[in-house]
C-alpha atoms as a PDB file:
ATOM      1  CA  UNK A   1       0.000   0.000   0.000  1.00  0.00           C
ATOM      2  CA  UNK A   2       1.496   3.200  -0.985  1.00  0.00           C
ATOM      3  CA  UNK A   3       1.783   5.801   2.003  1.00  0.00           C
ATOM      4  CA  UNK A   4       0.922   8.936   1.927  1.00  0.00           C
ATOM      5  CA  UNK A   5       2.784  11.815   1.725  1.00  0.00           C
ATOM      6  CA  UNK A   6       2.545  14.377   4.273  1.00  0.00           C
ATOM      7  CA  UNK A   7       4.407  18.043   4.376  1.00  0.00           C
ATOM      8  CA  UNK A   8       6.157  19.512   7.163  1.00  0.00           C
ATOM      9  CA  UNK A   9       3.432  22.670   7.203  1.00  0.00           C
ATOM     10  CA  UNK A  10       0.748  19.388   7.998  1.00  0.00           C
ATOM     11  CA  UNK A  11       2.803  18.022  10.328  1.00  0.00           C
ATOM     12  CA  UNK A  12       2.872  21.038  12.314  1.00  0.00           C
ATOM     13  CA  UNK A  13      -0.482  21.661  12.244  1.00  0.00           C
ATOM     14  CA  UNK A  14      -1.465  18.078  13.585  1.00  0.00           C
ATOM     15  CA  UNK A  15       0.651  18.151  16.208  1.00  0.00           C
ATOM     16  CA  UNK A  16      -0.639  21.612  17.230  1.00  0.00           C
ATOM     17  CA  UNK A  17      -4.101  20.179  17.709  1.00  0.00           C
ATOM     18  CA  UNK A  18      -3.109  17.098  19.187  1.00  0.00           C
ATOM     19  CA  UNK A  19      -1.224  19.228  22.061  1.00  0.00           C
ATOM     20  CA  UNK A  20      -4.327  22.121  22.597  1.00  0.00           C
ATOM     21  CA  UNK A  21      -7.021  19.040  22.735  1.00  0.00           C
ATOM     22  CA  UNK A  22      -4.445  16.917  25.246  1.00  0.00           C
ATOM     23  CA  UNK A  23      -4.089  20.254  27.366  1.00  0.00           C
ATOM     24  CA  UNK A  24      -8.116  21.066  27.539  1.00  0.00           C
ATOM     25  CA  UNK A  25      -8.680  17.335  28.148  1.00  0.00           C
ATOM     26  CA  UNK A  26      -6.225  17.113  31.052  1.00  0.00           C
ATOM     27  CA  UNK A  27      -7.502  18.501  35.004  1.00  0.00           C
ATOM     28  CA  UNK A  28      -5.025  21.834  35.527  1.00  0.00           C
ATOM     29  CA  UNK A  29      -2.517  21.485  38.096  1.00  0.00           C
ATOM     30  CA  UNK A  30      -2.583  23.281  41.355  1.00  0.00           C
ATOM     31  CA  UNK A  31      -0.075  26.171  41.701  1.00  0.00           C
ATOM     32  CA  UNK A  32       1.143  27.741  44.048  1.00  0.00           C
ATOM     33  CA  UNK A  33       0.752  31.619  45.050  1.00  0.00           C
ATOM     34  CA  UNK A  34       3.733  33.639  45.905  1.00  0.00           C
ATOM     35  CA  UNK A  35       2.857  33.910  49.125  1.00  0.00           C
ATOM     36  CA  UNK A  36       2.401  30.212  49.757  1.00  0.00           C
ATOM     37  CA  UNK A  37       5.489  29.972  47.936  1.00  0.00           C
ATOM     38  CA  UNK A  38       7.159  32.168  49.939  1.00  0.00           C
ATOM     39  CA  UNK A  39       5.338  30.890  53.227  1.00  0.00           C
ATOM     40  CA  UNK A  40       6.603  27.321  52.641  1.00  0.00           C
ATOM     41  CA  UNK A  41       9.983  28.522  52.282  1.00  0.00           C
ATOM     42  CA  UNK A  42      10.421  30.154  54.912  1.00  0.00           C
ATOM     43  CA  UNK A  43       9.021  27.395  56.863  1.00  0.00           C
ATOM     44  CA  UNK A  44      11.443  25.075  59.012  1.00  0.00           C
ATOM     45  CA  UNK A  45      12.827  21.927  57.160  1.00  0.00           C
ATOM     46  CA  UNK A  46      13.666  19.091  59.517  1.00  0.00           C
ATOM     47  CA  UNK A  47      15.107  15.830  58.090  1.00  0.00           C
ATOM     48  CA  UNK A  48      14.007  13.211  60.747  1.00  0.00           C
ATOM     49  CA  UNK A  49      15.288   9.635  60.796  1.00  0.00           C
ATOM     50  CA  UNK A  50      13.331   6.431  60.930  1.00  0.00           C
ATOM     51  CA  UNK A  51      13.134   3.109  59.355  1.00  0.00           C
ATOM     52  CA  UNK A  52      11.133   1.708  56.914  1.00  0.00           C
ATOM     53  CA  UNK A  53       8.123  -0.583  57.673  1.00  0.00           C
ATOM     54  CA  UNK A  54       6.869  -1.638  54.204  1.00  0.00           C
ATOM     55  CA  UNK A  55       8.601  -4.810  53.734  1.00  0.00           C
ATOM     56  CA  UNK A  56      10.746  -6.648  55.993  1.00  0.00           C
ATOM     57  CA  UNK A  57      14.050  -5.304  54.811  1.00  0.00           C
ATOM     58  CA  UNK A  58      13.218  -2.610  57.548  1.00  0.00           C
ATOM     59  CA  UNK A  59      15.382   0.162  55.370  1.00  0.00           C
ATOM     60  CA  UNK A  60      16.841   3.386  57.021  1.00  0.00           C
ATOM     61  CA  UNK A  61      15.221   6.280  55.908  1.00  0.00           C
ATOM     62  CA  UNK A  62      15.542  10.113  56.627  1.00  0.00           C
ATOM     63  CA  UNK A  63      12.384  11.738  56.586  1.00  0.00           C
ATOM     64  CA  UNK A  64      11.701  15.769  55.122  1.00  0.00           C
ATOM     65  CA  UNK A  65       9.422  17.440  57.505  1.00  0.00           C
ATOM     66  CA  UNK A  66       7.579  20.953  57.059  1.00  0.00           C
ATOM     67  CA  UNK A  67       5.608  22.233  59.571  1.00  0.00           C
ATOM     68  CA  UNK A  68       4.743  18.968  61.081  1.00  0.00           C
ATOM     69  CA  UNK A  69       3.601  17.688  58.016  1.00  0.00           C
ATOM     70  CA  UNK A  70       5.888  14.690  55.478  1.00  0.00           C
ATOM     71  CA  UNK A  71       7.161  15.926  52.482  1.00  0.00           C
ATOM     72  CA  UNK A  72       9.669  13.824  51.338  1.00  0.00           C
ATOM     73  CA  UNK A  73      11.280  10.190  52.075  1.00  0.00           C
ATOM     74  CA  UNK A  74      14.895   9.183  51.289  1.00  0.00           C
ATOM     75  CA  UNK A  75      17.057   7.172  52.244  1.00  0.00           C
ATOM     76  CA  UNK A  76      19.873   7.629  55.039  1.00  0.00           C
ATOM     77  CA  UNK A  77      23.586   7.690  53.809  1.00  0.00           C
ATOM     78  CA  UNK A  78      24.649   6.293  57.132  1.00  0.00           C
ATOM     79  CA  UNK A  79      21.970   2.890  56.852  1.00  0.00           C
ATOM     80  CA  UNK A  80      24.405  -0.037  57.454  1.00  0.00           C
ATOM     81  CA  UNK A  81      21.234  -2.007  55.667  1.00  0.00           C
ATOM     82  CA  UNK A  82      20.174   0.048  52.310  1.00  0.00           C
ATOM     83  CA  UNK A  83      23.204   2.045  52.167  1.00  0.00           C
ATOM     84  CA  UNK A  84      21.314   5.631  51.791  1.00  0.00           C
ATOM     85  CA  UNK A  85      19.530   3.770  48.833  1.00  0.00           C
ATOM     86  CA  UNK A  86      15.334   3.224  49.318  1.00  0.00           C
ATOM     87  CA  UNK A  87      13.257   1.811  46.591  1.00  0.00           C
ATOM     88  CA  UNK A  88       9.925   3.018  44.704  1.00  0.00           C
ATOM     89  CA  UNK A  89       7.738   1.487  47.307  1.00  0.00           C
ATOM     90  CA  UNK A  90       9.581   3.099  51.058  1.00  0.00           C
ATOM     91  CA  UNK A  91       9.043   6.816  48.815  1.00  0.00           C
ATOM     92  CA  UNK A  92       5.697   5.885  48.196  1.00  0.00           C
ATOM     93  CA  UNK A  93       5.051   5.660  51.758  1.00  0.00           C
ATOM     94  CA  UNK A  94       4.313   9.049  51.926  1.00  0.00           C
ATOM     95  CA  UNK A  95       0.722   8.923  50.170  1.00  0.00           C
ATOM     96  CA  UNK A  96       0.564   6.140  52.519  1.00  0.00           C
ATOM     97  CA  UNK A  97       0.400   8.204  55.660  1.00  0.00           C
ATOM     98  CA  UNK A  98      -1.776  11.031  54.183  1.00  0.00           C
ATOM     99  CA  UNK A  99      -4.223   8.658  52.303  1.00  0.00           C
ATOM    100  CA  UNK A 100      -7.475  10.034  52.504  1.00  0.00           C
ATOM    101  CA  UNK A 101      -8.822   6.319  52.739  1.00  0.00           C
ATOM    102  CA  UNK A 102      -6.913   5.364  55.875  1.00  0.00           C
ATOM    103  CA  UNK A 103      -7.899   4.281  58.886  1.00  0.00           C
ATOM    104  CA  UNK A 104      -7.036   6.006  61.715  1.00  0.00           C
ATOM    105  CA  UNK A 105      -9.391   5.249  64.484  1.00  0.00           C
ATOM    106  CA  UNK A 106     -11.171   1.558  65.680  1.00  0.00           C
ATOM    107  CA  UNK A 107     -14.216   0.894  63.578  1.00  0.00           C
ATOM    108  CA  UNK A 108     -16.788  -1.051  65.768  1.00  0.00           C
ATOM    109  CA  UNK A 109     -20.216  -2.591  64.215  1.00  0.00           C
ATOM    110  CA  UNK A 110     -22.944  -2.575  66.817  1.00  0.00           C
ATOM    111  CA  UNK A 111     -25.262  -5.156  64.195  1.00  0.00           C
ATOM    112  CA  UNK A 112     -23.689  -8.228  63.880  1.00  0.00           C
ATOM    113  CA  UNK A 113     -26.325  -8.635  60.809  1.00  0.00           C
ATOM    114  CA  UNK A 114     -23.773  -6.573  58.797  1.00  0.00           C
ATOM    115  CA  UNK A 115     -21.331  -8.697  58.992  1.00  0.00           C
ATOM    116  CA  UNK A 116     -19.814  -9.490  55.508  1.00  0.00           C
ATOM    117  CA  UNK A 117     -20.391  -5.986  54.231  1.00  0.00           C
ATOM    118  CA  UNK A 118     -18.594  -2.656  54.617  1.00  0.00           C
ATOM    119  CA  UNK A 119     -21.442  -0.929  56.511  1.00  0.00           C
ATOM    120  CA  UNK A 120     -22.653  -0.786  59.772  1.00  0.00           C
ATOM    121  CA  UNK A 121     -19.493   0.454  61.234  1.00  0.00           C
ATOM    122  CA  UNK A 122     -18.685   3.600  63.703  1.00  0.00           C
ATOM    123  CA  UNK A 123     -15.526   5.037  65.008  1.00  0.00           C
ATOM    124  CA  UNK A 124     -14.827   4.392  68.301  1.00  0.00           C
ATOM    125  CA  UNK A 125     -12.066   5.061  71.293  1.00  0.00           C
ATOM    126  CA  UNK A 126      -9.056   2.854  71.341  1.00  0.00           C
ATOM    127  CA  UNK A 127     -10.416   2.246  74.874  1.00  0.00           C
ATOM    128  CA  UNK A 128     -13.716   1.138  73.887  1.00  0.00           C
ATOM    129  CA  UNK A 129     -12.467  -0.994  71.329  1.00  0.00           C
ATOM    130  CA  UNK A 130     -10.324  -2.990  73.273  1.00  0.00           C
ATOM    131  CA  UNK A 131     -12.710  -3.307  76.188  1.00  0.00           C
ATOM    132  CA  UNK A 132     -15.240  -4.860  73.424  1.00  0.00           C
ATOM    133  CA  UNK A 133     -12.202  -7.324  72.591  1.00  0.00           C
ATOM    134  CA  UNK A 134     -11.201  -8.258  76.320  1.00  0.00           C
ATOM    135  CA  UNK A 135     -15.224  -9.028  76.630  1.00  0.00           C
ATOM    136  CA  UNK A 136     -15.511 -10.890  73.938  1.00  0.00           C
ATOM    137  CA  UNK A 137     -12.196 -13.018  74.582  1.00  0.00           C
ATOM    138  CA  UNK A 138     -13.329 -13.557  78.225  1.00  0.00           C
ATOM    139  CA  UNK A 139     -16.962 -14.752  77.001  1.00  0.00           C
ATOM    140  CA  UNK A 140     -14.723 -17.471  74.604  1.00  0.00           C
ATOM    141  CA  UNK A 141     -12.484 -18.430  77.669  1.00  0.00           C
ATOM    142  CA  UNK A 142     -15.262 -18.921  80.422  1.00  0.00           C
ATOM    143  CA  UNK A 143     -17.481 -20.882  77.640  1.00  0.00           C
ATOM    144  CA  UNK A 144     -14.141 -22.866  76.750  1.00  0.00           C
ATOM    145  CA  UNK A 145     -14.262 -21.938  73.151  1.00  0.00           C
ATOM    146  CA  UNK A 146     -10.724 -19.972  72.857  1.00  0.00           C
ATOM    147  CA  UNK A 147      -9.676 -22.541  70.300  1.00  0.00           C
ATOM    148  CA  UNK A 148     -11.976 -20.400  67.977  1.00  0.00           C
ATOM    149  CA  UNK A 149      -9.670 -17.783  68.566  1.00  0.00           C
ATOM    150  CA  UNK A 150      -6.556 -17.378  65.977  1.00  0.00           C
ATOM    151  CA  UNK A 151      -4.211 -14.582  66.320  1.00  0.00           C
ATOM    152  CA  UNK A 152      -3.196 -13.688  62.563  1.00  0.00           C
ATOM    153  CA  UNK A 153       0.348 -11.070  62.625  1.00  0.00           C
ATOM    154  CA  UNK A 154       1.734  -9.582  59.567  1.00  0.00           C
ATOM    155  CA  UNK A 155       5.719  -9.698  59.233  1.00  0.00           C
ATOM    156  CA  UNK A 156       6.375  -6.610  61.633  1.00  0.00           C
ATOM    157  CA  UNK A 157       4.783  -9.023  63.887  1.00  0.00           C
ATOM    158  CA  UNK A 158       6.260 -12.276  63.061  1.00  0.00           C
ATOM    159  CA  UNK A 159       9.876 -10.592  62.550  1.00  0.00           C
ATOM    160  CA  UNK A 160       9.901  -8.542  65.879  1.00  0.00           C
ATOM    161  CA  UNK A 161       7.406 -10.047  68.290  1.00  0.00           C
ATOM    162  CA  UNK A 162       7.359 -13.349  67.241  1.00  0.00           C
ATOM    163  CA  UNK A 163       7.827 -14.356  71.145  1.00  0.00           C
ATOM    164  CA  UNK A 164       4.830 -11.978  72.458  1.00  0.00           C
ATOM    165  CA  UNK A 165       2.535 -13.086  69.787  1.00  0.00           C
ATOM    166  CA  UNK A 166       3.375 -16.993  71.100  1.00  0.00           C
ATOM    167  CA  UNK A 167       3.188 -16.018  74.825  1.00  0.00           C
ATOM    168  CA  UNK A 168      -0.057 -14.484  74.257  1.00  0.00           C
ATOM    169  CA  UNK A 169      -1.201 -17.144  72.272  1.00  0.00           C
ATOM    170  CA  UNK A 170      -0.069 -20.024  75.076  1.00  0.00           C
ATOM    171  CA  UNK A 171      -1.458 -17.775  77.920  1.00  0.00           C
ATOM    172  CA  UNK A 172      -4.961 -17.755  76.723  1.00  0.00           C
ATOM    173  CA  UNK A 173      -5.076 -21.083  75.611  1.00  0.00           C
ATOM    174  CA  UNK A 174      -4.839 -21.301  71.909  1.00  0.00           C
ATOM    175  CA  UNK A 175      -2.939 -23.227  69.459  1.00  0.00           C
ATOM    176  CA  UNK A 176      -4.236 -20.894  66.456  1.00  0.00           C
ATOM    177  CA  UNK A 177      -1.308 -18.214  66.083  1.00  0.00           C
ATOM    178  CA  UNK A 178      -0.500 -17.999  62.059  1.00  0.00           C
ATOM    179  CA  UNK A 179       2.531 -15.603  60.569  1.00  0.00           C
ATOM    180  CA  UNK A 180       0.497 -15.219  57.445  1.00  0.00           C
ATOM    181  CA  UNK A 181       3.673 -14.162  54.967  1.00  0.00           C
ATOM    182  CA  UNK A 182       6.249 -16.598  57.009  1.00  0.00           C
ATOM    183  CA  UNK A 183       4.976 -19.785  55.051  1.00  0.00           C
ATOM    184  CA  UNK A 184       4.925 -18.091  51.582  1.00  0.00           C
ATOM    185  CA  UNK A 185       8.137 -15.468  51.967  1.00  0.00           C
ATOM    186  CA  UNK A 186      10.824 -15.948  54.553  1.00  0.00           C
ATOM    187  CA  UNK A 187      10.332 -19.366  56.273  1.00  0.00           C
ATOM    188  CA  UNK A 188      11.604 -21.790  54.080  1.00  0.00           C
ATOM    189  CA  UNK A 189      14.857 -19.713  53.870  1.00  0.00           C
ATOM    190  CA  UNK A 190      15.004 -19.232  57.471  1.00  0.00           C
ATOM    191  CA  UNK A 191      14.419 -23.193  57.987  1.00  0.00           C
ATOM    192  CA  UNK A 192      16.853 -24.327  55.330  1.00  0.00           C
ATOM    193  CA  UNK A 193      19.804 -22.042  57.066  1.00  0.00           C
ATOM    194  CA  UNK A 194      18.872 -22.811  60.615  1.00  0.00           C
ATOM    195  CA  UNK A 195      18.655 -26.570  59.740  1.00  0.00           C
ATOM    196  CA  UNK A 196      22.025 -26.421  57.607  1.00  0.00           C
ATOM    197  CA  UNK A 197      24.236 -23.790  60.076  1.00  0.00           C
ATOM    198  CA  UNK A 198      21.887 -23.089  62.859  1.00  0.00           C
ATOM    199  CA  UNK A 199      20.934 -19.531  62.636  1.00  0.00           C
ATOM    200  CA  UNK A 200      19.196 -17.815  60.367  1.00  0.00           C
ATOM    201  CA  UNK A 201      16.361 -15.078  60.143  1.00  0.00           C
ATOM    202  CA  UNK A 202      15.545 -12.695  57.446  1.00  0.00           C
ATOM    203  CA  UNK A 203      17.994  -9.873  57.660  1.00  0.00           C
ATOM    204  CA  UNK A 204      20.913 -12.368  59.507  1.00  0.00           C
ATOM    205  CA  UNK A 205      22.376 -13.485  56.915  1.00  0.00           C
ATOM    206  CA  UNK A 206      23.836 -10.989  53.694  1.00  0.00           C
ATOM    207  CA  UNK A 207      25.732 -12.379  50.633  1.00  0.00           C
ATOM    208  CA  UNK A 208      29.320 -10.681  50.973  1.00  0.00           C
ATOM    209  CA  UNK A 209      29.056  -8.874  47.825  1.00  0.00           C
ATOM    210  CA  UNK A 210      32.500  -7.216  48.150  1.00  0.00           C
ATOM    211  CA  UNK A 211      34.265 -10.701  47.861  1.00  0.00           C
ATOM    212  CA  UNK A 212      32.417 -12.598  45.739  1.00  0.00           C
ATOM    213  CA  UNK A 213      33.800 -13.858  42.753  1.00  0.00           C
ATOM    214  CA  UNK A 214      31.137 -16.130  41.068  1.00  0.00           C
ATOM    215  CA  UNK A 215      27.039 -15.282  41.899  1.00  0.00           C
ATOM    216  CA  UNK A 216      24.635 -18.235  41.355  1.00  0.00           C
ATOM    217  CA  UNK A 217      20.827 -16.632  41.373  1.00  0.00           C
ATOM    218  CA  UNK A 218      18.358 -18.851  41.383  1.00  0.00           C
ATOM    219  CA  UNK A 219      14.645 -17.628  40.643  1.00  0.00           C
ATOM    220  CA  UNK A 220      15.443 -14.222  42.193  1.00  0.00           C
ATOM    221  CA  UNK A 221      14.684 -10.833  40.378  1.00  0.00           C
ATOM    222  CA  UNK A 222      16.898  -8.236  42.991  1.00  0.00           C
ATOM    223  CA  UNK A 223      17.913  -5.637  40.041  1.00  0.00           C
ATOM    224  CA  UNK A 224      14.182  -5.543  38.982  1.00  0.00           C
ATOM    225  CA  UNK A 225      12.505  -5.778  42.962  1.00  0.00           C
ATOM    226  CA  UNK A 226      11.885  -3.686  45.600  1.00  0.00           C
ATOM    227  CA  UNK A 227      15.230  -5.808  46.915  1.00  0.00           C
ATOM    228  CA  UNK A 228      17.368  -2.684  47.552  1.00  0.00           C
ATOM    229  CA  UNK A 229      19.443  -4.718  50.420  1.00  0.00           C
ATOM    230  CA  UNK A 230      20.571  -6.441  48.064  1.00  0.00           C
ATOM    231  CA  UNK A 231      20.006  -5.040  44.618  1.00  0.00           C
ATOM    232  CA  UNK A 232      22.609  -1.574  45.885  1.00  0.00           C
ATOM    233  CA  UNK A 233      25.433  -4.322  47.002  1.00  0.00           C
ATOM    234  CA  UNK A 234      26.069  -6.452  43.689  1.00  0.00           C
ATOM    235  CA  UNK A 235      25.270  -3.601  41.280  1.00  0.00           C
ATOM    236  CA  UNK A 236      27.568  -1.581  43.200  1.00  0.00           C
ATOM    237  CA  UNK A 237      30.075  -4.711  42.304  1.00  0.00           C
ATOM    238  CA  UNK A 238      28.643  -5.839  38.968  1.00  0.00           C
ATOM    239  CA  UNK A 239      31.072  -6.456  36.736  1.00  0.00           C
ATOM    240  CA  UNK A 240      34.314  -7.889  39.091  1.00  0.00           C
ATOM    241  CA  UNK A 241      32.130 -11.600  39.258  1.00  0.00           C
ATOM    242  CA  UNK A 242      30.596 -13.335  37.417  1.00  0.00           C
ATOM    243  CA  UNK A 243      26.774 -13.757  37.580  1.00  0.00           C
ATOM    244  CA  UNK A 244      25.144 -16.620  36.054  1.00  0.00           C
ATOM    245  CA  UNK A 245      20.984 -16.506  36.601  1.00  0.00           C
ATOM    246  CA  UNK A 246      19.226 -19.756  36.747  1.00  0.00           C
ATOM    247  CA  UNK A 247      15.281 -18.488  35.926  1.00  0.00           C
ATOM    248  CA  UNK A 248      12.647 -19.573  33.491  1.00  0.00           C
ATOM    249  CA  UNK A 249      12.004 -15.738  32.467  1.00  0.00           C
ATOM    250  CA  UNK A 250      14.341 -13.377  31.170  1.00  0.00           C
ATOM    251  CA  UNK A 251      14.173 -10.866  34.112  1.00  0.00           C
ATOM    252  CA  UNK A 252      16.175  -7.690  34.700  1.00  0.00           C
ATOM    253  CA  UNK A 253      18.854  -9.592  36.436  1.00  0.00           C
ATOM    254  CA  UNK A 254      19.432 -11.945  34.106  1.00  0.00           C
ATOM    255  CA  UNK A 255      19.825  -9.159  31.743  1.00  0.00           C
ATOM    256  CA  UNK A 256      22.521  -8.218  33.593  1.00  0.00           C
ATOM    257  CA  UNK A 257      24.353 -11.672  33.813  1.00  0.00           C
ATOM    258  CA  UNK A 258      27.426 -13.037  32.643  1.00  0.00           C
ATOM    259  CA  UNK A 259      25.286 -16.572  32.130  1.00  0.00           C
ATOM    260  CA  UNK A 260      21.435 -17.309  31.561  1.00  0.00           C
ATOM    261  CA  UNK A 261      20.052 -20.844  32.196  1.00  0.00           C
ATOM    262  CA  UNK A 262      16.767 -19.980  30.672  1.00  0.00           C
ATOM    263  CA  UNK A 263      15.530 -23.558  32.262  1.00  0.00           C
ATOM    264  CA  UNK A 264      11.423 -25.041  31.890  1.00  0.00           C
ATOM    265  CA  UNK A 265       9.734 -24.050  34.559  1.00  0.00           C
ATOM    266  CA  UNK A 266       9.151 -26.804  37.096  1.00  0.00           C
ATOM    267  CA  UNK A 267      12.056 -28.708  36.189  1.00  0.00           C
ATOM    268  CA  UNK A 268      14.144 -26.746  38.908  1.00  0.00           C
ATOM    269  CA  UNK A 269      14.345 -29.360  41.659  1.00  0.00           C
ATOM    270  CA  UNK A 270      15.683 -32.042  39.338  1.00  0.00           C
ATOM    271  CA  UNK A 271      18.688 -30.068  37.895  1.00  0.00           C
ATOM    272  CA  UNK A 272      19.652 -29.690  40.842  1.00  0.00           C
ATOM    273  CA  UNK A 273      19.169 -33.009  42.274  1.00  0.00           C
ATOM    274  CA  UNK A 274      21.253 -34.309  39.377  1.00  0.00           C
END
């Protein structure tokens, strides 16, 4: 099919329209005054540290405050963990804290009817709340029914009160106390070192990244994760060893290795067993 030709004057003039039409379709963007300007920067700039709670990496972080109020997360030059670096995710948690979606008090639903759907509930006092939990636990315990309770903990939980969440769980007489990302993220690793050397948690143990010479990676995608532990080490050293990926999918660290064993998924457990 022959194409047809078009002259610079048309050119211009499409592109012209395409730009007015994209600037009347898209919502203006709030500016500032002067004087806000001005207000803002005269306004006292703290840089606060603290660490990191959205994954269990638990990254250093120095935090830009204005006026009591977050403006900006970054990482802190002197983390022995991320190294000053912080991914996508720990900068994100900014929108996090001034979501206008989040909860910030108890919700309690007086009409157990509701259950099931999102209505029917009312803020309450953190006292309230918990005096309606202590009831209810109490009912369970005199009836001897606590075995309906289970106790379900995120990793902040299972990572750094592991040994409260078990001592509750034994005190008031139930078996039921699930980690719900320790099966599915950190707990085979955790068993397979503290079967093979005796210790082992997730942040314990670190590849030594200045010394190593040759890099096996198996299945793992740190230069295209939210991994910045270990993403910041061995690109800092990429280059001086060799890498050689072992994954099914061309990811972004394979990309970056020396070696790609592109093997069929599934069929990992018998290489290796060979």
């Amino acid at each position: 099919m022959k194409q047809a030709a078009i002259s610079r004057r048309d050119f211009l003039k499409a592109a012209g329209l395409v730009g007015l039409s994209t600037a009347i379709a898209t919502p203006k963007l709030k500016l500032l005054a002067p004087a806000q300007q001005k207000a803002e920067a005269q306004a006292e700039e703290r840089w606060v540290p603290s660490i990191c709670m959205m994954c269990p990496a638990a990254c250093q972080v120095l935090v830009r405050v204005r006026d009591g109020r977050i403006e900006k997360i970054e990482g802190n030059p002197k983390g022995p963990i991320n190294l000053g670096k912080i991914c996508a995710r720990g900068q994100a948690a900014l929108f996090r804290v001034y979501n206008p979606d989040r909860l910030k008090k108890p919700l309690l639903r007086d009409n157990p009817a509701a259950r099931g759907s999102f209505s029917g509930f009312r803020e309450a006092s953190w006292d309230e709340a918990l005096d309606a939990v202590a009831a209810h636990l109490k009912k369970l315990i005199s009836e001897n029914r606590v075995k309906e309770v289970a106790i379900l903990g995120g990793w902040p939980v299972c990572l750094y009160f592991e040994p409260a969440l078990k001592a509750f769980g034994e005190a008031i007489g139930t078996p039921n106390v699930i980690g719900i990302p320790g099966a599915a993220c950190f707990f085979p690793k955790a068993f397979g070192w503290s079967t093979a050397i005796g210790v082992g948690a997730h942040s314990q143990i670190l590849t030594d990244y200045d010394n190593v010479k040759y890099l096996i990676v198996i299945r793992r995608n740190f230069f295209g994760s939210i991994s910045v532990v270990h993403g910041t080490r061995a690109g800092r050293k990429l280059g001086s060893y060799k890498l050689v990926v072992v994954d099914p999918r061309f990811s972004e660290t394979a990309a970056k290795a020396d070696l790609w064993l592109p093997i069929r998924p599934g069929t990992i457990s018998p290489s290796f067993s060979r």
